[in-house]
PDB file of N, CA and C in Angstrom:
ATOM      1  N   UNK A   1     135.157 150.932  86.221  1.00  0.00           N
ATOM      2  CA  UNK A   1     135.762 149.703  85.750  1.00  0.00           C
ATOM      3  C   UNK A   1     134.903 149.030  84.672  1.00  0.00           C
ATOM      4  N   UNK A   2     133.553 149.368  85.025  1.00  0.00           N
ATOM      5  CA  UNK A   2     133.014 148.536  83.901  1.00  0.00           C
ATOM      6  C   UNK A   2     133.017 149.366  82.275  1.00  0.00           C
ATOM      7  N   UNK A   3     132.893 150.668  82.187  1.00  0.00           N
ATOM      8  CA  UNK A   3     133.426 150.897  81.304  1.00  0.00           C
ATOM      9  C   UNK A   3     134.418 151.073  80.363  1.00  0.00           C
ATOM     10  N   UNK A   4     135.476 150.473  81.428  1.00  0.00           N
ATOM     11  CA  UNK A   4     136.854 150.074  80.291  1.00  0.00           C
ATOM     12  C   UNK A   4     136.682 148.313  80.670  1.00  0.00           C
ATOM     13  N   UNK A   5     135.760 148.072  81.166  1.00  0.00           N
ATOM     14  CA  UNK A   5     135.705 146.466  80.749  1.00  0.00           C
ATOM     15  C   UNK A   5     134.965 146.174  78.903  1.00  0.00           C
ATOM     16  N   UNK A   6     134.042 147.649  79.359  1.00  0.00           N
ATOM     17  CA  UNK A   6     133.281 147.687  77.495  1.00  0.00           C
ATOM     18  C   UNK A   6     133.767 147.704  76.157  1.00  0.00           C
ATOM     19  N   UNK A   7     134.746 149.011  76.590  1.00  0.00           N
ATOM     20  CA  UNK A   7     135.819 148.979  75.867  1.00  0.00           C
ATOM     21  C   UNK A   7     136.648 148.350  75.646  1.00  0.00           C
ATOM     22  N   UNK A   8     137.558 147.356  76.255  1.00  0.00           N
ATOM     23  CA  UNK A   8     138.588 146.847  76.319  1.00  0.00           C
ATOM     24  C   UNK A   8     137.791 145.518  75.666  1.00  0.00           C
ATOM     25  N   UNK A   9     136.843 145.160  75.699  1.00  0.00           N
ATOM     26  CA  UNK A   9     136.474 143.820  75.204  1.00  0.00           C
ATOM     27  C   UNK A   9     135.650 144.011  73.949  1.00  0.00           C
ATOM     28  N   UNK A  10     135.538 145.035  73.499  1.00  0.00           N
ATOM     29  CA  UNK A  10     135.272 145.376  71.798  1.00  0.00           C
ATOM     30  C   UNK A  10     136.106 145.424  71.185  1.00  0.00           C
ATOM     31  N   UNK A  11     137.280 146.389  71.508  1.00  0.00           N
ATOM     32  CA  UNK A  11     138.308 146.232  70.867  1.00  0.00           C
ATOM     33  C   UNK A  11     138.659 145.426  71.079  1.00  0.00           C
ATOM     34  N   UNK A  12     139.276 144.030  71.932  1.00  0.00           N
ATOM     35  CA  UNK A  12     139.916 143.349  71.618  1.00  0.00           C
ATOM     36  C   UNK A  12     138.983 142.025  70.830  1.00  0.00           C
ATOM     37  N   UNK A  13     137.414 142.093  71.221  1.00  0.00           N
ATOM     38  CA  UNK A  13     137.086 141.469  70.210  1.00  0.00           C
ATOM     39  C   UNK A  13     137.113 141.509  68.560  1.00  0.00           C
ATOM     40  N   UNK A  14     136.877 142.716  68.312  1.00  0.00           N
ATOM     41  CA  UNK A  14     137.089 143.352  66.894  1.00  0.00           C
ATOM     42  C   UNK A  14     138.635 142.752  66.465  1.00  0.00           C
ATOM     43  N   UNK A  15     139.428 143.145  67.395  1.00  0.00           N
ATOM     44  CA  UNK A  15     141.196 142.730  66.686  1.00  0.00           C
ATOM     45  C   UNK A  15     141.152 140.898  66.726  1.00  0.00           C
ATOM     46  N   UNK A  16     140.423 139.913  67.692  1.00  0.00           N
ATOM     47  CA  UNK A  16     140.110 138.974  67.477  1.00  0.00           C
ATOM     48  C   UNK A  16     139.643 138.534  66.567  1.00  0.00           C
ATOM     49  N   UNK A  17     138.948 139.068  66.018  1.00  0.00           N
ATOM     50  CA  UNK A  17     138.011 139.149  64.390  1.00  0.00           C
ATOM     51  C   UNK A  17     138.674 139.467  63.493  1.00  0.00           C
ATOM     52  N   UNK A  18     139.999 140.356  63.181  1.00  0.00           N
ATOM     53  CA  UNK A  18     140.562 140.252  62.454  1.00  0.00           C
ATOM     54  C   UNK A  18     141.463 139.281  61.983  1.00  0.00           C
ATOM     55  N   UNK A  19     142.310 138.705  63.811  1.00  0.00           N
ATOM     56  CA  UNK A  19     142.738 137.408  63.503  1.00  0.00           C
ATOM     57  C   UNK A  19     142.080 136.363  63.278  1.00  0.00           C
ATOM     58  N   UNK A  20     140.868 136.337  63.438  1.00  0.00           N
ATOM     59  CA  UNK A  20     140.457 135.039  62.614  1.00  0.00           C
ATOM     60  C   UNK A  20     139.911 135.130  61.570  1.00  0.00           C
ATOM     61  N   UNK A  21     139.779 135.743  60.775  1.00  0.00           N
ATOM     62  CA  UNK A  21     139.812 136.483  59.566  1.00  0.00           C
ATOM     63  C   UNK A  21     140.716 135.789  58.561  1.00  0.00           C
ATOM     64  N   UNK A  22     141.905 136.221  59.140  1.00  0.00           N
ATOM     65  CA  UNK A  22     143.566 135.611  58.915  1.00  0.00           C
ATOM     66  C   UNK A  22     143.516 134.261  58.895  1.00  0.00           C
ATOM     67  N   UNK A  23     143.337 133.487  59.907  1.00  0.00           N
ATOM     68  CA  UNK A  23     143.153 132.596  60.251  1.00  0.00           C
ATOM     69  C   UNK A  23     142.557 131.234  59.049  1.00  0.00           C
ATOM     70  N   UNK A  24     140.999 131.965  59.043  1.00  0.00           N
ATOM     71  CA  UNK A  24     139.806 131.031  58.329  1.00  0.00           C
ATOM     72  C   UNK A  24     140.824 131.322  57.097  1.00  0.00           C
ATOM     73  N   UNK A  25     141.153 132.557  56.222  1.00  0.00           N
ATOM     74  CA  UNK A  25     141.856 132.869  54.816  1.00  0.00           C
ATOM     75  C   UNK A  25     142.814 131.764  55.289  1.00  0.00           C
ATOM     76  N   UNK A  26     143.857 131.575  55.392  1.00  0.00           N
ATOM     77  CA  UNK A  26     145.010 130.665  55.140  1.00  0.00           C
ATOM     78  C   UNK A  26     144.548 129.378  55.039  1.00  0.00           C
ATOM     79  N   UNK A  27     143.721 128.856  56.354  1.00  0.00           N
ATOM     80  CA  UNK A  27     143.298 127.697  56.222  1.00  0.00           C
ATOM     81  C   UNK A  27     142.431 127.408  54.767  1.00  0.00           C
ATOM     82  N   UNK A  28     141.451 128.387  54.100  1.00  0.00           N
ATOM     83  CA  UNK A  28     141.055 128.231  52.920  1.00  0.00           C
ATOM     84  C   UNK A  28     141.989 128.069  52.033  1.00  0.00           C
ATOM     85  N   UNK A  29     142.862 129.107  51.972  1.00  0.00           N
ATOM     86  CA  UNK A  29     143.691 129.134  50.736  1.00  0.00           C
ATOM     87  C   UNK A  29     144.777 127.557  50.369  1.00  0.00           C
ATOM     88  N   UNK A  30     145.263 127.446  52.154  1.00  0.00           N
ATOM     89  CA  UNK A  30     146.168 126.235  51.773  1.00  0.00           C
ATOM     90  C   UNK A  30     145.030 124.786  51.387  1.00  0.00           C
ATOM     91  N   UNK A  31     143.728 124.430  51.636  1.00  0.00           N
ATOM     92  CA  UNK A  31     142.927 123.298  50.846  1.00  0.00           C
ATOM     93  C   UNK A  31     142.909 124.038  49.847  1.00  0.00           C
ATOM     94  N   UNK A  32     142.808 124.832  49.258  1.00  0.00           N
ATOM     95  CA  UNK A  32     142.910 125.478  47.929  1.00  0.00           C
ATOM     96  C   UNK A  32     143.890 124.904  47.308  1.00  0.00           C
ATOM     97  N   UNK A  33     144.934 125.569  47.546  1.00  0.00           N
ATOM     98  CA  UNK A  33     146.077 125.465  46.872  1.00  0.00           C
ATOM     99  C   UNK A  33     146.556 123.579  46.838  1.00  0.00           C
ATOM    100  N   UNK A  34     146.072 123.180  47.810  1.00  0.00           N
ATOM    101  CA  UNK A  34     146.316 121.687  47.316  1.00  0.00           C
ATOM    102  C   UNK A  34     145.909 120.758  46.892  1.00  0.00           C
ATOM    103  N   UNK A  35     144.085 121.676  46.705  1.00  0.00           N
ATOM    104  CA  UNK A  35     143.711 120.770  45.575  1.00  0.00           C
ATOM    105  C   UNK A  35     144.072 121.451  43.889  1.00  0.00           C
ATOM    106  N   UNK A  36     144.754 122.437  43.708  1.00  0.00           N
ATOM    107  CA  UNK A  36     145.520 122.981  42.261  1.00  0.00           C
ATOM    108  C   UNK A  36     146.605 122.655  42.081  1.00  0.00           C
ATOM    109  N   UNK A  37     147.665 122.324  43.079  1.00  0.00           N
ATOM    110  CA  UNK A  37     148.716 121.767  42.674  1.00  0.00           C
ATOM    111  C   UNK A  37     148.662 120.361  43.067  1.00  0.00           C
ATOM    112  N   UNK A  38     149.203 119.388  42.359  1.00  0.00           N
ATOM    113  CA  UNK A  38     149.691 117.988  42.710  1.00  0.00           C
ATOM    114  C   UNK A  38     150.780 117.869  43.986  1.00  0.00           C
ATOM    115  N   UNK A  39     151.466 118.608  44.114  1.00  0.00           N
ATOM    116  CA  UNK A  39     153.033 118.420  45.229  1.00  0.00           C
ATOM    117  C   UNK A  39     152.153 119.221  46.591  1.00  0.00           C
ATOM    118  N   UNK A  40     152.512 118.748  47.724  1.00  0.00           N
ATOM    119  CA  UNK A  40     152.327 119.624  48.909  1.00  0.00           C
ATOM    120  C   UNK A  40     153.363 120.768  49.582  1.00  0.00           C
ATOM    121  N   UNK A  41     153.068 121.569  48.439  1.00  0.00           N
ATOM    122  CA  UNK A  41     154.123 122.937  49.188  1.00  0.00           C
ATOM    123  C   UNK A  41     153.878 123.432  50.149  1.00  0.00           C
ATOM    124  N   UNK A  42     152.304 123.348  50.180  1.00  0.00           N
ATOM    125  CA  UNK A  42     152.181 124.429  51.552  1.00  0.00           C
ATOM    126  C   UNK A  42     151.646 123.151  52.658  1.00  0.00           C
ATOM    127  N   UNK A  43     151.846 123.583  53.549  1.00  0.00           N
ATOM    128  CA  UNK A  43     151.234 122.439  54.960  1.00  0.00           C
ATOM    129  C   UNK A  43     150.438 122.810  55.489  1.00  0.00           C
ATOM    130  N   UNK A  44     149.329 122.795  55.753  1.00  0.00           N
ATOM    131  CA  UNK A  44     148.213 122.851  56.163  1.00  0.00           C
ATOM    132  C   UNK A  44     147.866 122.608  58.125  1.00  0.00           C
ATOM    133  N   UNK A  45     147.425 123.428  58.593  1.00  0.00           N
ATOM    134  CA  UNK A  45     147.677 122.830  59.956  1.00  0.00           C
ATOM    135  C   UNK A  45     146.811 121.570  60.429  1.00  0.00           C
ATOM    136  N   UNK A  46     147.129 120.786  61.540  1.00  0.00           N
ATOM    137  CA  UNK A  46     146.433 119.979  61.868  1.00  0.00           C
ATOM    138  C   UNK A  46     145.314 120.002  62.896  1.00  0.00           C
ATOM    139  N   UNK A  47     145.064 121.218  63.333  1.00  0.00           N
ATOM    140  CA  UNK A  47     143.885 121.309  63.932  1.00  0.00           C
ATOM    141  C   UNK A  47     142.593 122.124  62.864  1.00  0.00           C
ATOM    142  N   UNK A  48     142.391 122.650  61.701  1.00  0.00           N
ATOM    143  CA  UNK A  48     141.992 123.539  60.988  1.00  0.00           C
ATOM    144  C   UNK A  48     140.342 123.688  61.341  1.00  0.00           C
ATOM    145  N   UNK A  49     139.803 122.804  61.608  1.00  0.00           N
ATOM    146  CA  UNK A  49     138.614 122.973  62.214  1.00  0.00           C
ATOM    147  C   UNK A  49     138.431 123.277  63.409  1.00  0.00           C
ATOM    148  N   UNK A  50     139.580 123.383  64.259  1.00  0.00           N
ATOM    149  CA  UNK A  50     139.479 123.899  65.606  1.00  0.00           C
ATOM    150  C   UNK A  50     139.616 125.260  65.714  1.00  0.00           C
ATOM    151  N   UNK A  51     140.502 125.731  64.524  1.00  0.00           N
ATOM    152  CA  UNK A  51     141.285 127.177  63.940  1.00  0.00           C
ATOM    153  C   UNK A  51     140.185 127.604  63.934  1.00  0.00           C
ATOM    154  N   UNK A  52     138.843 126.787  62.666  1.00  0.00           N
ATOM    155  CA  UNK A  52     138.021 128.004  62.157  1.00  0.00           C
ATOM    156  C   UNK A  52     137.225 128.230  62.722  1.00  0.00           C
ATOM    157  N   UNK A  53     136.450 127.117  63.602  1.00  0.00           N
ATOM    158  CA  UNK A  53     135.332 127.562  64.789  1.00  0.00           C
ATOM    159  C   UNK A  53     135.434 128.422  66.176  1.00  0.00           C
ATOM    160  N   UNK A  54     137.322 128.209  66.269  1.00  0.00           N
ATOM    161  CA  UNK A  54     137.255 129.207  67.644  1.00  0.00           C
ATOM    162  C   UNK A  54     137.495 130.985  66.820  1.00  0.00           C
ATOM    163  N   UNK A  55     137.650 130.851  65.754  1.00  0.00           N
ATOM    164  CA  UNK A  55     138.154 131.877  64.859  1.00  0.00           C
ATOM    165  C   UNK A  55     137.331 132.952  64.850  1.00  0.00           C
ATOM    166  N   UNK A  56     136.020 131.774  64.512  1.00  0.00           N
ATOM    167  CA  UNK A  56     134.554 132.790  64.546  1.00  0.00           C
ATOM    168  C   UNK A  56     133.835 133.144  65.900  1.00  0.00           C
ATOM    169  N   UNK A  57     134.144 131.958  66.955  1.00  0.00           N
ATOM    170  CA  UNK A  57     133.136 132.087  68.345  1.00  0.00           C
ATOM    171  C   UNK A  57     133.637 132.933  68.919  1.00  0.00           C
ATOM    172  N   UNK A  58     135.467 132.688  69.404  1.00  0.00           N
ATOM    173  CA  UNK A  58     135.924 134.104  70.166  1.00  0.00           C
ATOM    174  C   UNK A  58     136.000 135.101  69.899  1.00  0.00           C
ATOM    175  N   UNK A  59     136.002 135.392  68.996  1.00  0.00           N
ATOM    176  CA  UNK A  59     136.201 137.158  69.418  1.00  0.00           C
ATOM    177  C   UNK A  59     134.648 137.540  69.183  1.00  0.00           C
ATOM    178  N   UNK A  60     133.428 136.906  68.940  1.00  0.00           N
ATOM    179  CA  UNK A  60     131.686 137.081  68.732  1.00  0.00           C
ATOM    180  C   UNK A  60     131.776 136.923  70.622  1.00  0.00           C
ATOM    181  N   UNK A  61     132.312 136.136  71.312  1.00  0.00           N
ATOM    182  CA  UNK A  61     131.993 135.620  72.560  1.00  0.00           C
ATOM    183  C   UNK A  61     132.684 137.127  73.240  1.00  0.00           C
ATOM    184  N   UNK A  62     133.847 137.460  72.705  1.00  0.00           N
ATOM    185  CA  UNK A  62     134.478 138.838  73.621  1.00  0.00           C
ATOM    186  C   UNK A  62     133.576 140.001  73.095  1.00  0.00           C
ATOM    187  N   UNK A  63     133.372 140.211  71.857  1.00  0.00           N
ATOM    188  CA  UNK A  63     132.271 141.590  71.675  1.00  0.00           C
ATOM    189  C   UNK A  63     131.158 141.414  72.574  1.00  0.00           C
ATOM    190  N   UNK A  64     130.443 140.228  72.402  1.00  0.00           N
ATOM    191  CA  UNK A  64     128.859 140.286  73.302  1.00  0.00           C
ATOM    192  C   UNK A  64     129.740 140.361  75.068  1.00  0.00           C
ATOM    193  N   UNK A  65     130.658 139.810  75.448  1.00  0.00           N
ATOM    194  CA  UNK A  65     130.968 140.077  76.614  1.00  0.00           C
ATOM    195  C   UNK A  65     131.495 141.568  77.097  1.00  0.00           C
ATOM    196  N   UNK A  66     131.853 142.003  75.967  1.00  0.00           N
ATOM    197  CA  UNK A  66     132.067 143.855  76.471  1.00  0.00           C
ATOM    198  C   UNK A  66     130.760 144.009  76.489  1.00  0.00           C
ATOM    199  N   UNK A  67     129.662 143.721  75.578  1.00  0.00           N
ATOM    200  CA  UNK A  67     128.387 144.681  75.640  1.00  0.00           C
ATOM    201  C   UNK A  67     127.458 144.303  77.351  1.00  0.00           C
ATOM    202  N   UNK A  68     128.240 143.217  77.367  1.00  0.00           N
ATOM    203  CA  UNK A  68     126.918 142.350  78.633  1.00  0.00           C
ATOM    204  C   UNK A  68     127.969 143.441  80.089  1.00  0.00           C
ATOM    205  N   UNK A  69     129.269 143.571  79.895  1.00  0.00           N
ATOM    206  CA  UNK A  69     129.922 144.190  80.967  1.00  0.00           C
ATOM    207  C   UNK A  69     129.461 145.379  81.876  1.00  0.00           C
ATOM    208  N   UNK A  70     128.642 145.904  81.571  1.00  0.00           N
ATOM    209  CA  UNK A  70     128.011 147.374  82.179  1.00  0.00           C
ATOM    210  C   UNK A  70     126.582 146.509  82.855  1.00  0.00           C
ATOM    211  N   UNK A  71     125.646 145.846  81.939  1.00  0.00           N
ATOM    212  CA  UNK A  71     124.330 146.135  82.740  1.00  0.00           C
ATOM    213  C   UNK A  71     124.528 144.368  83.330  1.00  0.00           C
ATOM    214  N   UNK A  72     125.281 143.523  83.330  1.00  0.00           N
ATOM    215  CA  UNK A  72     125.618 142.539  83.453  1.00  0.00           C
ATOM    216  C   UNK A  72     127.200 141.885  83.855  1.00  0.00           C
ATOM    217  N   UNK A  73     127.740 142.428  84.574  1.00  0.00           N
ATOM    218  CA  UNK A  73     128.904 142.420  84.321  1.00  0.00           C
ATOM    219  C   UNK A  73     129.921 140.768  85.011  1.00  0.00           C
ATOM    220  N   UNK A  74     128.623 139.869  86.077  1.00  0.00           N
ATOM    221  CA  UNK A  74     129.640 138.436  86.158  1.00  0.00           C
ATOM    222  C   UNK A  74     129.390 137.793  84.468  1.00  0.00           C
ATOM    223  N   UNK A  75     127.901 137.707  83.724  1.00  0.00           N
ATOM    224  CA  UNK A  75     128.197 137.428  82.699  1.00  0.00           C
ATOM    225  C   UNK A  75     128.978 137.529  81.239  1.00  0.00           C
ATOM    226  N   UNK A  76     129.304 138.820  81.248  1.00  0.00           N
ATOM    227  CA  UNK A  76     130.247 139.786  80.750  1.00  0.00           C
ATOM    228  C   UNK A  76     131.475 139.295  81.098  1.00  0.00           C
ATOM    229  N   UNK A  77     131.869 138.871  82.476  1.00  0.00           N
ATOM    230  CA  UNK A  77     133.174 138.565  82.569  1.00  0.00           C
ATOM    231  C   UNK A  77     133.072 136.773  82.284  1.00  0.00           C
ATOM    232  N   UNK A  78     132.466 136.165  82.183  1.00  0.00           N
ATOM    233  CA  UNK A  78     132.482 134.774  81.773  1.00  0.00           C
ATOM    234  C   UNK A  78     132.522 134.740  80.385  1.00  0.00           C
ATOM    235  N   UNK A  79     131.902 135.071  79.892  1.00  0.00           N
ATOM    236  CA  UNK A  79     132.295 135.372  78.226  1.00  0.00           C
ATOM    237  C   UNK A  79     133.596 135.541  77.812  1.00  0.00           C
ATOM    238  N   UNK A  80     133.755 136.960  78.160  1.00  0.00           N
ATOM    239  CA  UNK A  80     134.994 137.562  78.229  1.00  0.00           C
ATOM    240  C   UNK A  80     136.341 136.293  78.572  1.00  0.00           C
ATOM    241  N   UNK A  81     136.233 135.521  80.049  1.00  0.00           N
ATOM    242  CA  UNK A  81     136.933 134.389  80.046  1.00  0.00           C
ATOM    243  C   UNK A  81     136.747 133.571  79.107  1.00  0.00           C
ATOM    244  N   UNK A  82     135.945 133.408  78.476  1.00  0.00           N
ATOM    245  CA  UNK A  82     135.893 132.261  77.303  1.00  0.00           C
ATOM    246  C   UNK A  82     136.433 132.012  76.406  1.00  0.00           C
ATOM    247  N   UNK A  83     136.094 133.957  75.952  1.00  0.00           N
ATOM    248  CA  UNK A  83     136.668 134.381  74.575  1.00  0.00           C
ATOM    249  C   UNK A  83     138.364 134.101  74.828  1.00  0.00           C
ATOM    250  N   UNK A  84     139.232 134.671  75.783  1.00  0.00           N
ATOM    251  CA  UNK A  84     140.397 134.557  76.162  1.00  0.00           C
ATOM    252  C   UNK A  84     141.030 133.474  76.108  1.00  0.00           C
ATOM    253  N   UNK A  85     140.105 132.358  76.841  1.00  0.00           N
ATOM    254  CA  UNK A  85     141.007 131.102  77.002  1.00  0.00           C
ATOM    255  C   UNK A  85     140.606 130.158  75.589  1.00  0.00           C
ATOM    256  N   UNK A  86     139.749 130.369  74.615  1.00  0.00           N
ATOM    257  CA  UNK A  86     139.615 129.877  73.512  1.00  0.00           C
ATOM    258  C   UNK A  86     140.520 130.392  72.681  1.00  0.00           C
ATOM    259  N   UNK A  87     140.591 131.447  72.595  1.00  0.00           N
ATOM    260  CA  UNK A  87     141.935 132.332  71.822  1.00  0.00           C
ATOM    261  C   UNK A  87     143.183 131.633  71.891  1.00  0.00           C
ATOM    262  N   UNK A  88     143.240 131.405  73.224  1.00  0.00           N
ATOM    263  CA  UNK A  88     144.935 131.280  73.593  1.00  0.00           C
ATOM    264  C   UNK A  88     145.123 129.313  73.172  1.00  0.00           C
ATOM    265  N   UNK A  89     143.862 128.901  73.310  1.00  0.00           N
ATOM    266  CA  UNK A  89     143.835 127.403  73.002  1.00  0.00           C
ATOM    267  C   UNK A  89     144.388 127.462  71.630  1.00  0.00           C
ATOM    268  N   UNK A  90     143.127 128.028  70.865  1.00  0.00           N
ATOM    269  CA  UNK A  90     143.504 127.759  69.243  1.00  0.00           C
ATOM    270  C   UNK A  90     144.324 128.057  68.833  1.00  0.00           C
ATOM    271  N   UNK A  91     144.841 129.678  69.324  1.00  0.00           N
ATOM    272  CA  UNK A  91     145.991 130.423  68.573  1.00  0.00           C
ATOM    273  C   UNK A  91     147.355 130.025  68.845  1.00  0.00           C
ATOM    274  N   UNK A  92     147.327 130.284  70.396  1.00  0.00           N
ATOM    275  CA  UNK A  92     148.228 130.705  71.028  1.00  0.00           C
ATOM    276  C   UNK A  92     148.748 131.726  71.370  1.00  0.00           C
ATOM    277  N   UNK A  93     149.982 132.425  72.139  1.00  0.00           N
ATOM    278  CA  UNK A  93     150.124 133.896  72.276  1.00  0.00           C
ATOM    279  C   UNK A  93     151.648 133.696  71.441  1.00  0.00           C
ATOM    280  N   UNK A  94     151.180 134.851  70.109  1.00  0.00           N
ATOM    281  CA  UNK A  94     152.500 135.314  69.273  1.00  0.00           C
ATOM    282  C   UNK A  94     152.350 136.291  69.504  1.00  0.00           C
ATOM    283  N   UNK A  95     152.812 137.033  68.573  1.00  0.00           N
ATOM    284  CA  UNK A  95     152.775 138.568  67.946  1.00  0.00           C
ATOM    285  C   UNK A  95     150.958 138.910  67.735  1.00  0.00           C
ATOM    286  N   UNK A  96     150.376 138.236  67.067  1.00  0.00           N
ATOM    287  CA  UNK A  96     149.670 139.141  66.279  1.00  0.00           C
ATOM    288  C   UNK A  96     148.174 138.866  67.536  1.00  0.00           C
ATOM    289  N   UNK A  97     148.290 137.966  67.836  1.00  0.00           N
ATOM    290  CA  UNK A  97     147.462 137.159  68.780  1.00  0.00           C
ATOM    291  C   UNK A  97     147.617 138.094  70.307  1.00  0.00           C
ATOM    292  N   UNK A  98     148.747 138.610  70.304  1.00  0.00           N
ATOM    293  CA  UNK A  98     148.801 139.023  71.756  1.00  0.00           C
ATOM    294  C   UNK A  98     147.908 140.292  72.172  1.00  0.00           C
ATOM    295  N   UNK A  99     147.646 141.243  71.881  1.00  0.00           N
ATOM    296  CA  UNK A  99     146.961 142.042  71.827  1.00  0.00           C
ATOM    297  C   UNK A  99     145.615 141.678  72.309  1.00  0.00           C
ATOM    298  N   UNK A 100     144.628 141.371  71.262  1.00  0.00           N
ATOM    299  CA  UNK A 100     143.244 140.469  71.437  1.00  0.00           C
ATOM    300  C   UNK A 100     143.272 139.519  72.545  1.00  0.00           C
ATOM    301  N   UNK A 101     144.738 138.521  72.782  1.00  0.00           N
ATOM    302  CA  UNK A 101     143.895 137.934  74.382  1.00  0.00           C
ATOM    303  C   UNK A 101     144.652 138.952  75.802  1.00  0.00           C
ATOM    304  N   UNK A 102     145.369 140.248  75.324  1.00  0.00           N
ATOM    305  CA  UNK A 102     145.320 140.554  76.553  1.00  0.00           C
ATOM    306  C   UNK A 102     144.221 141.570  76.873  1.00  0.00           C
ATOM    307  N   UNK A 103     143.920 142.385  76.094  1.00  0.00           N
ATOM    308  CA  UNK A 103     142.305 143.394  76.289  1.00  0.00           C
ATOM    309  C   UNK A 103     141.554 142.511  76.148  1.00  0.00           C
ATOM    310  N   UNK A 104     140.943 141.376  76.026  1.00  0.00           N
ATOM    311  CA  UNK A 104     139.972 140.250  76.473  1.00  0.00           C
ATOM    312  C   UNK A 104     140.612 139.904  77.714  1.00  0.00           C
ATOM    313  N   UNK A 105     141.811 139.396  78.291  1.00  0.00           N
ATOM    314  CA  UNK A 105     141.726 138.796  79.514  1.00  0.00           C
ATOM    315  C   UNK A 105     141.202 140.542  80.554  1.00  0.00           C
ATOM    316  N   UNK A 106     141.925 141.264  80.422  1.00  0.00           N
ATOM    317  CA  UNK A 106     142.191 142.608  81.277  1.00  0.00           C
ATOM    318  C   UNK A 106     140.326 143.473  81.464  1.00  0.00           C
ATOM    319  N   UNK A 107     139.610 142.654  80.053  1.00  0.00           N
ATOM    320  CA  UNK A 107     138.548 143.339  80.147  1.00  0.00           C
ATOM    321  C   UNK A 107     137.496 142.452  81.110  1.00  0.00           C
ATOM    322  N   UNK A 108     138.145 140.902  81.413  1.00  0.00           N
ATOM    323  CA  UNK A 108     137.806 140.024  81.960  1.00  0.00           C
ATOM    324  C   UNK A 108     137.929 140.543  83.756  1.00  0.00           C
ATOM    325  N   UNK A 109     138.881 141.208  84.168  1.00  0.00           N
ATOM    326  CA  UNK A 109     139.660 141.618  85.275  1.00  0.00           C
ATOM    327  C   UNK A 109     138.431 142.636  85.431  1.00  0.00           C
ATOM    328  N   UNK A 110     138.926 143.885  84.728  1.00  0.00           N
ATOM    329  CA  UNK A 110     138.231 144.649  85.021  1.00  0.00           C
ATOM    330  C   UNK A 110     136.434 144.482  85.273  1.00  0.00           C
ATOM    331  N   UNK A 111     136.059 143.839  84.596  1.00  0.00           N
ATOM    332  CA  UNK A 111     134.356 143.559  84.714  1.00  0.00           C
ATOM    333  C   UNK A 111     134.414 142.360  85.867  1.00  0.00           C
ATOM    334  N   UNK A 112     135.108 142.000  86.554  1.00  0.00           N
ATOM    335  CA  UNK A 112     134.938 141.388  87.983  1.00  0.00           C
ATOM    336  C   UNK A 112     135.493 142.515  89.074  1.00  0.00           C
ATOM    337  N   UNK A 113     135.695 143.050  88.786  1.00  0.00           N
ATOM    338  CA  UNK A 113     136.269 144.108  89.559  1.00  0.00           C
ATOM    339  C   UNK A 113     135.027 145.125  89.186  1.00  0.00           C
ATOM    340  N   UNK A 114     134.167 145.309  88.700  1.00  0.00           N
ATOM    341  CA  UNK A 114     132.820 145.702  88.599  1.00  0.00           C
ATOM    342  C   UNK A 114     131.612 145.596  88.946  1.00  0.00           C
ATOM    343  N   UNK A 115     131.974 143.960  88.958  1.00  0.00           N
ATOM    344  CA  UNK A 115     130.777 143.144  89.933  1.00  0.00           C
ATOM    345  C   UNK A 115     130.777 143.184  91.473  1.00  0.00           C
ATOM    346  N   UNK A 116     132.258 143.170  91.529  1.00  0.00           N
ATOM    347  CA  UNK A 116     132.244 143.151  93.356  1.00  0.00           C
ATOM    348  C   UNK A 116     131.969 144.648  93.860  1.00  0.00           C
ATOM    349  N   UNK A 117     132.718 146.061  92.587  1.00  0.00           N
ATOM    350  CA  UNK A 117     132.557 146.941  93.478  1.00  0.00           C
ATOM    351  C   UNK A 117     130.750 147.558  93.553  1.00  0.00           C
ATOM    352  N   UNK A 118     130.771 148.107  94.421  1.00  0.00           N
ATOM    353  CA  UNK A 118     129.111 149.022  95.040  1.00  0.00           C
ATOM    354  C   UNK A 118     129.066 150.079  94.158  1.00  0.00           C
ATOM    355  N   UNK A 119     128.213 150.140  93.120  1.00  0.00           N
ATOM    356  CA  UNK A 119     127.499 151.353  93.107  1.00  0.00           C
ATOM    357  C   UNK A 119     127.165 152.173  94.092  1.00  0.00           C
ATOM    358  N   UNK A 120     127.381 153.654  93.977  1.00  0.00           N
ATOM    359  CA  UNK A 120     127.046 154.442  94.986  1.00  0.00           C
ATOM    360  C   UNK A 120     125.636 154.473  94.579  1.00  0.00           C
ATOM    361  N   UNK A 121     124.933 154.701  96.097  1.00  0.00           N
ATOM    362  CA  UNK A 121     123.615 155.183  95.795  1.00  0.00           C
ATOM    363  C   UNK A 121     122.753 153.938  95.990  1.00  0.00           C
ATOM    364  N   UNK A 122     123.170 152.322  95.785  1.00  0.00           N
ATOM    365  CA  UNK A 122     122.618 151.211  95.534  1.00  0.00           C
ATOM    366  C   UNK A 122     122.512 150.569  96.354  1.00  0.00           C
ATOM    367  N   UNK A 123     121.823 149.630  97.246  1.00  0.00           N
ATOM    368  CA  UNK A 123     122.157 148.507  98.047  1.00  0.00           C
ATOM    369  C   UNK A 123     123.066 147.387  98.302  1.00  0.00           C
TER     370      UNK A 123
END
């Protein structure tokens, strides 16, 4: 379990990273674009600083939580919860978003389901 907690929370951090990628770009482009044009065509969202800081922390918070999942795995899964429920705050669950918080939540599952089970061989 803990190694598809590793997996599952790289990749979905990495695809997190792409959406906020997406994310930080639009929010740049639309203050861009409205300080070049005079008229407000494009609308700008109203949280944009909430956009760009969870943009960058979650899916940095789900990669280090896949890596912590094997030799660490309740901290691994707290991360992992972090990264998830920050995702779903800022983003929300659409299309492009869904992916990234479900291999972050599932990698969250699985790396508690890692912690409780026994290594063979271990105390």
């Amino acid at each position: 379990m803990k190694q598809a907690a590793v997996i599952l929370g790289i990749i979905g951090g990495l695809l997190g990273m792409l959406t906020g990628f997406f994310v930080l770009g639009y929010v740049e482009f639309v203050s861009w674009f409205d300080t070049q044009v005079e008229q407000n065509l494009l609308v700008g969202p109203t949280n944009a600083q909430r956009l760009q800081i969870i943009g960058v922390v979650a899916p940095v918070l789900a990669i280090a939580g896949g890596a912590m999942a094997f030799p660490r795995p309740a901290l691994g899964a707290v991360c992992l919860m972090a990264s998830t429920i920050g995702m779903i705050w800022a983003f929300g669950i659409g299309v492009f978003t869904m992916f990234p918080i479900v291999m972050t939540g599932l990698a969250t599952v699985f790396a508690l389901i890692g912690f409780a089970a026994k290594e063979p061989g271990t105390i």
